[in-house]
C-alpha atoms as a PDB file:
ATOM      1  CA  UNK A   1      -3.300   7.926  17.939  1.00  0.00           C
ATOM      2  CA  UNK A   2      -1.667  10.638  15.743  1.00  0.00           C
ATOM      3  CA  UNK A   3      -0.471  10.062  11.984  1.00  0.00           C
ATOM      4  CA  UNK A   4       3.055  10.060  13.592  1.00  0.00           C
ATOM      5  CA  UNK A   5       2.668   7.809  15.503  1.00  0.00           C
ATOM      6  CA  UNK A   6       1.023   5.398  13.307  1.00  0.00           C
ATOM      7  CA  UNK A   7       3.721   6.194  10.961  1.00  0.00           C
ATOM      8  CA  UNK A   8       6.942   5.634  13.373  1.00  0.00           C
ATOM      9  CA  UNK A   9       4.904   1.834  14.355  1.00  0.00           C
ATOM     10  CA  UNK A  10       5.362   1.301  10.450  1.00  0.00           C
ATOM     11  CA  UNK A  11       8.506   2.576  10.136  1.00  0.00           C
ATOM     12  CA  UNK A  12       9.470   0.063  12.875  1.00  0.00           C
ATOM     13  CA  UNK A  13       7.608  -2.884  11.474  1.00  0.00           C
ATOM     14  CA  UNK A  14       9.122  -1.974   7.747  1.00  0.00           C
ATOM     15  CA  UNK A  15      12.418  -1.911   9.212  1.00  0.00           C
ATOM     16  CA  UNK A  16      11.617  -5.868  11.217  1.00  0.00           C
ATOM     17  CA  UNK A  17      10.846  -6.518   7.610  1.00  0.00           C
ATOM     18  CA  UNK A  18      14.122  -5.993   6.084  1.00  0.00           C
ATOM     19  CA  UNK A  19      15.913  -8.362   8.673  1.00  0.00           C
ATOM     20  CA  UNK A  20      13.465 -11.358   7.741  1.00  0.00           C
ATOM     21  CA  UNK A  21      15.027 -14.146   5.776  1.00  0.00           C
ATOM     22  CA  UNK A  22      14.689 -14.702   1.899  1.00  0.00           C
ATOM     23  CA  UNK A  23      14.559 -18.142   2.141  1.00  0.00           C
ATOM     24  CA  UNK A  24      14.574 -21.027   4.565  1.00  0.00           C
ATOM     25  CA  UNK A  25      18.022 -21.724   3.572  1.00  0.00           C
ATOM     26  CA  UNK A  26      20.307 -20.816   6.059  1.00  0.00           C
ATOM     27  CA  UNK A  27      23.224 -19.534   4.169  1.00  0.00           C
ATOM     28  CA  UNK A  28      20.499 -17.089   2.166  1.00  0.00           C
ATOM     29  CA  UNK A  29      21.165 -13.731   2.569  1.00  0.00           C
ATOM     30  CA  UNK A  30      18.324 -11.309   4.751  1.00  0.00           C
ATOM     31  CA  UNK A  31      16.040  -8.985   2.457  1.00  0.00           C
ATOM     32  CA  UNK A  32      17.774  -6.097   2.646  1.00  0.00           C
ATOM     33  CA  UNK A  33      21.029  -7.386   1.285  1.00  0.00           C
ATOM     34  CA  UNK A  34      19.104  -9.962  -1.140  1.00  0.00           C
ATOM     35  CA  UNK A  35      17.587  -6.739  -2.948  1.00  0.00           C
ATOM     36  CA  UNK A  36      21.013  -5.031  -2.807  1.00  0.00           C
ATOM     37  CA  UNK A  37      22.416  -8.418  -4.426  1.00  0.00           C
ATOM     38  CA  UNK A  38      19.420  -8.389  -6.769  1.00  0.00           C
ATOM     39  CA  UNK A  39      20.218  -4.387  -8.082  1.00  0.00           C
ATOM     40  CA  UNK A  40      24.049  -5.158  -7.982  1.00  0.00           C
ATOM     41  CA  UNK A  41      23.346  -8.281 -10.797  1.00  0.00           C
ATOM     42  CA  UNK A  42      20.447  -5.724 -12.467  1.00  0.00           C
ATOM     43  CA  UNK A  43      23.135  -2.948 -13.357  1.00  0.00           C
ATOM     44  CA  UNK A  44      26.039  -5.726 -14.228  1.00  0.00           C
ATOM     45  CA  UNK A  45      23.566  -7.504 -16.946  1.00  0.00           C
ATOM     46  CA  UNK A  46      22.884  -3.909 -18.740  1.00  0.00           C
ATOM     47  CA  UNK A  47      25.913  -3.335 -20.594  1.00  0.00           C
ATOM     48  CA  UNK A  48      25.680  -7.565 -21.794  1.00  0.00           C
ATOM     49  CA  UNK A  49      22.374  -6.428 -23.691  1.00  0.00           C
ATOM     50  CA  UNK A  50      21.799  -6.022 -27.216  1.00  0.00           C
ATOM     51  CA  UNK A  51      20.872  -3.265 -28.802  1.00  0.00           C
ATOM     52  CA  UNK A  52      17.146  -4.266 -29.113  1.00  0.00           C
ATOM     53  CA  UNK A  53      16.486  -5.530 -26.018  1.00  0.00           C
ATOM     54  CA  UNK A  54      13.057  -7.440 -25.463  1.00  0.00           C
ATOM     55  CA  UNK A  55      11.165  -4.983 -23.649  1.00  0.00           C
ATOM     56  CA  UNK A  56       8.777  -7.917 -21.551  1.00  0.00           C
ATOM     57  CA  UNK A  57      11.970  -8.739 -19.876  1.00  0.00           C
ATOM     58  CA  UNK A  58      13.120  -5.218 -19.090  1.00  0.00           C
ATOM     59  CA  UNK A  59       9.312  -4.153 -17.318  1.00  0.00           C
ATOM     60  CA  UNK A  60       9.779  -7.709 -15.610  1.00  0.00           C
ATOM     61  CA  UNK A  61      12.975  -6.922 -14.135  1.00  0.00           C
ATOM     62  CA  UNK A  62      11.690  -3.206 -13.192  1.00  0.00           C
ATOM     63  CA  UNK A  63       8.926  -4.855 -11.311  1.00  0.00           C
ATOM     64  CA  UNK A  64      10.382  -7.792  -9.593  1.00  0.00           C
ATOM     65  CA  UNK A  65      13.429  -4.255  -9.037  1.00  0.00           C
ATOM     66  CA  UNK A  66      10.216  -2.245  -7.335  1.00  0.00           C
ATOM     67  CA  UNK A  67       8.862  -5.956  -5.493  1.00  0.00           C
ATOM     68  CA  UNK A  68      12.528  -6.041  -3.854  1.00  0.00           C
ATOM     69  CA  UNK A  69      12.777  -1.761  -2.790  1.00  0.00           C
ATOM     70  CA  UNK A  70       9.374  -1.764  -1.871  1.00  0.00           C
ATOM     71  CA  UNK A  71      10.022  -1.541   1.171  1.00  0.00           C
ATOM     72  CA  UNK A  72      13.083   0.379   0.819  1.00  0.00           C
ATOM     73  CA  UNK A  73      11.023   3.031  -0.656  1.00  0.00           C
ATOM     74  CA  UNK A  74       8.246   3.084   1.701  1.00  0.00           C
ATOM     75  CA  UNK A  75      10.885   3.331   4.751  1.00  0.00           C
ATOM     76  CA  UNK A  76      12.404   6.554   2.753  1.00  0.00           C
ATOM     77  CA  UNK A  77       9.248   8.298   2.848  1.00  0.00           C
ATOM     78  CA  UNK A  78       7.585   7.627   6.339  1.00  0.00           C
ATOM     79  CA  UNK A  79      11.008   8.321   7.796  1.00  0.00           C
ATOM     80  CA  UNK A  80      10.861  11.677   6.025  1.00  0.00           C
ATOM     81  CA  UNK A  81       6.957  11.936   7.254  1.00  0.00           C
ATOM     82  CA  UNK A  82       8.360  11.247  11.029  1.00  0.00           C
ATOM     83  CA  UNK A  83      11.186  13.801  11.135  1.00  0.00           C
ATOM     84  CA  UNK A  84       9.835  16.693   9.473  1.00  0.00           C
ATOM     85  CA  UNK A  85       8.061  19.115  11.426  1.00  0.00           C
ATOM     86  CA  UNK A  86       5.228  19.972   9.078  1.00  0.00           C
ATOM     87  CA  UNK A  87       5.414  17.677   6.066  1.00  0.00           C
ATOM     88  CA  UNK A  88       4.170  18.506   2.455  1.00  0.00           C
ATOM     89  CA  UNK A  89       1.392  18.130   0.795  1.00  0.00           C
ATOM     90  CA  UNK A  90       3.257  17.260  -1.868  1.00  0.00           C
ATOM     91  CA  UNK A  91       5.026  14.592   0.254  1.00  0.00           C
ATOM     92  CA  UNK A  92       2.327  13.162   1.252  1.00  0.00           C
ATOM     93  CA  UNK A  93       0.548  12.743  -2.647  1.00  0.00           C
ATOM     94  CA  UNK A  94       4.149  11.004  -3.465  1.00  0.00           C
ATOM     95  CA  UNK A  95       3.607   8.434  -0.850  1.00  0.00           C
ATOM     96  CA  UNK A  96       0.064   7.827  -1.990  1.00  0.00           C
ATOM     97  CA  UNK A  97       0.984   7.435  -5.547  1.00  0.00           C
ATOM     98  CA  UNK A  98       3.784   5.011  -4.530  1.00  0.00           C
ATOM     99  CA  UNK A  99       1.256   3.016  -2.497  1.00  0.00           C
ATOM    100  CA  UNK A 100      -1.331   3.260  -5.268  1.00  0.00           C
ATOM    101  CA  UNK A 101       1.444   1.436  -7.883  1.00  0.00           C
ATOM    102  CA  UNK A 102       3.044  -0.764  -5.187  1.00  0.00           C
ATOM    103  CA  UNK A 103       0.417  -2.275  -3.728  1.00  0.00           C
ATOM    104  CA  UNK A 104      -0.906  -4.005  -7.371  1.00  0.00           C
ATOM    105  CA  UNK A 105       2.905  -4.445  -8.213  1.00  0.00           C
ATOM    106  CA  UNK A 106       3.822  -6.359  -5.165  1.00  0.00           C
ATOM    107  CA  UNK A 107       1.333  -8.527  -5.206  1.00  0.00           C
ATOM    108  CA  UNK A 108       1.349  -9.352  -8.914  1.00  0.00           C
ATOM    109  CA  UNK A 109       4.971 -10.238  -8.247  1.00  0.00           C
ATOM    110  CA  UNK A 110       4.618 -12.080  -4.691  1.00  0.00           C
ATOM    111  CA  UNK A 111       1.239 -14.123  -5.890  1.00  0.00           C
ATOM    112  CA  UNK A 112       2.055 -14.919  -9.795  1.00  0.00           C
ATOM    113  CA  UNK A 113       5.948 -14.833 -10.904  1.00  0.00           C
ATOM    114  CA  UNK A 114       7.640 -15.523  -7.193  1.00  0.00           C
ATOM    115  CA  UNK A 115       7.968 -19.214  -6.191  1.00  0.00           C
ATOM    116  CA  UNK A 116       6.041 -19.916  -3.520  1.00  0.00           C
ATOM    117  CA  UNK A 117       8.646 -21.816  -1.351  1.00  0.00           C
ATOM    118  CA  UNK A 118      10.226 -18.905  -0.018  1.00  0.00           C
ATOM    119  CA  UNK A 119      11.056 -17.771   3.313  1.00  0.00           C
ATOM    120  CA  UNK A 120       9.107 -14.951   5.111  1.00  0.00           C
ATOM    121  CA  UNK A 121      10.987 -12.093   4.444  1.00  0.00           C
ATOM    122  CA  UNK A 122       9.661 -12.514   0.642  1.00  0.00           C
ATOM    123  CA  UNK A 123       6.111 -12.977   1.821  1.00  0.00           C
ATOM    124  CA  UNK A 124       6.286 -10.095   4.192  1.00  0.00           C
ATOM    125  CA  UNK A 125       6.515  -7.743   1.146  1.00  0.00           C
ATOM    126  CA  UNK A 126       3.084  -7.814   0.211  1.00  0.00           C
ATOM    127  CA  UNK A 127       1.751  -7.593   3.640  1.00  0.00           C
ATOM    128  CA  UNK A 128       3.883  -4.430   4.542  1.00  0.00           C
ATOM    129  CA  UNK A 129       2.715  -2.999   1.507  1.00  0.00           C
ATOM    130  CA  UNK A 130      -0.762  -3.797   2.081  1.00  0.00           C
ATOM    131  CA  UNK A 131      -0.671  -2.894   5.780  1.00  0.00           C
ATOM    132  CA  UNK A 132       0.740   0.672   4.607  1.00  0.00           C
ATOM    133  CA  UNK A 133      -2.094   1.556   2.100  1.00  0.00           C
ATOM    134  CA  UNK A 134      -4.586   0.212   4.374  1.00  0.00           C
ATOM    135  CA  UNK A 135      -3.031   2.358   7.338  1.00  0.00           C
ATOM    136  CA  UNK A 136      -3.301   5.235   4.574  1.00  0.00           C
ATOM    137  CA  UNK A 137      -6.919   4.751   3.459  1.00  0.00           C
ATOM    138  CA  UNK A 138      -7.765   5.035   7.442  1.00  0.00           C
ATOM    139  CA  UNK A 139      -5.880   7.872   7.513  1.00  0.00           C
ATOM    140  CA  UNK A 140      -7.865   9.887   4.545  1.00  0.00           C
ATOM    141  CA  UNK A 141     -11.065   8.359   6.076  1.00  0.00           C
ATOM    142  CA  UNK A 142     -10.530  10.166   9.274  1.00  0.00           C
ATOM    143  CA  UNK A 143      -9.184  13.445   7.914  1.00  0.00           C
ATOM    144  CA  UNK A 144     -12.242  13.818   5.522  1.00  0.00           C
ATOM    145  CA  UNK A 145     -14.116  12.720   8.402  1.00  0.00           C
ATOM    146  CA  UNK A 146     -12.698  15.299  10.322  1.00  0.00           C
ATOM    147  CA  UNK A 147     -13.035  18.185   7.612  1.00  0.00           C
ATOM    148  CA  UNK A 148     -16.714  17.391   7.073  1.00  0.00           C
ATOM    149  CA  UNK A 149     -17.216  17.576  10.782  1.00  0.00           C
ATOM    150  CA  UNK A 150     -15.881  20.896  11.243  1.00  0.00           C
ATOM    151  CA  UNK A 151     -17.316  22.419   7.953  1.00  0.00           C
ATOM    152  CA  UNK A 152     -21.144  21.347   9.432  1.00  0.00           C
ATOM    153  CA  UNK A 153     -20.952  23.614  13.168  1.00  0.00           C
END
């Protein structure tokens, strides 16, 4: 199978992802509009700060902020791997970086600070994440595979 391929599967699984509920609760919002929510409630608390804020509780709120568009952000950039025609090398270093501080991130948030009562869509975080870097290590496995094969006639 090609990278875009494997790419456009995730892209389709990240996007199941967002659609998964937050909680069993019924009247809970999906993920997508739970992180929206989430953001909406970050940016209204800023101006209520004091001048001094405690800076534990700003990296928390960055985090469990990067736990919620995790997926957000990983959809941004495979969908820009899928529909360019030739896509950067600088592209594709951004989306490893991303998956290099994600995948710890997500799974500090998901295993220590999140309740573990929730509903699927918060659990499917984690494993999209993980599923995406894992996906990615195959995929630099096989290309330097792949160089060393041709390099060695």
């Amino acid at each position: 199978m090609t990278k875009r391929r494997l790419r456009l599967i995730l892209l389709g699984l990240l996007f199941i992802t967002l659609f998964l509920p937050v909680d069993p609760d019924p009247q809970v919002p999906f993920n997508w509009l739970f992180s929206i929510w989430y953001f909406m409630e970050f940016l209204a608390a800023i101006p209520n700060t004091t001048f001094k804020p405690d800076i534990g509780d700003w990296i928390r709120e960055v985090g469990h902020l990067l736990y919620l568009f995790a997926i957000q952000i990983l959809i941004l950039l495979n969908l820009s791997f899928c529909l360019s025609v030739r896509p950067a090398r600088k592209l594709e270093r951004l989306y490893r970086i991303s998956l290099l501080v994600l995948l710890p991130l997500v799974w500090w948030q998901g295993i220590f600070i999140i309740d573990p009562y929730r509903g699927i869509g918060y659990w499917a975080n984690p494993v999209m994440v993980t599923v995406a870097a894992l996906m990615e290590i195959g995929l630099v496995i096989h290309e330097r595979s792949r160089k060393s094969v041709n390099l060695n006639p």
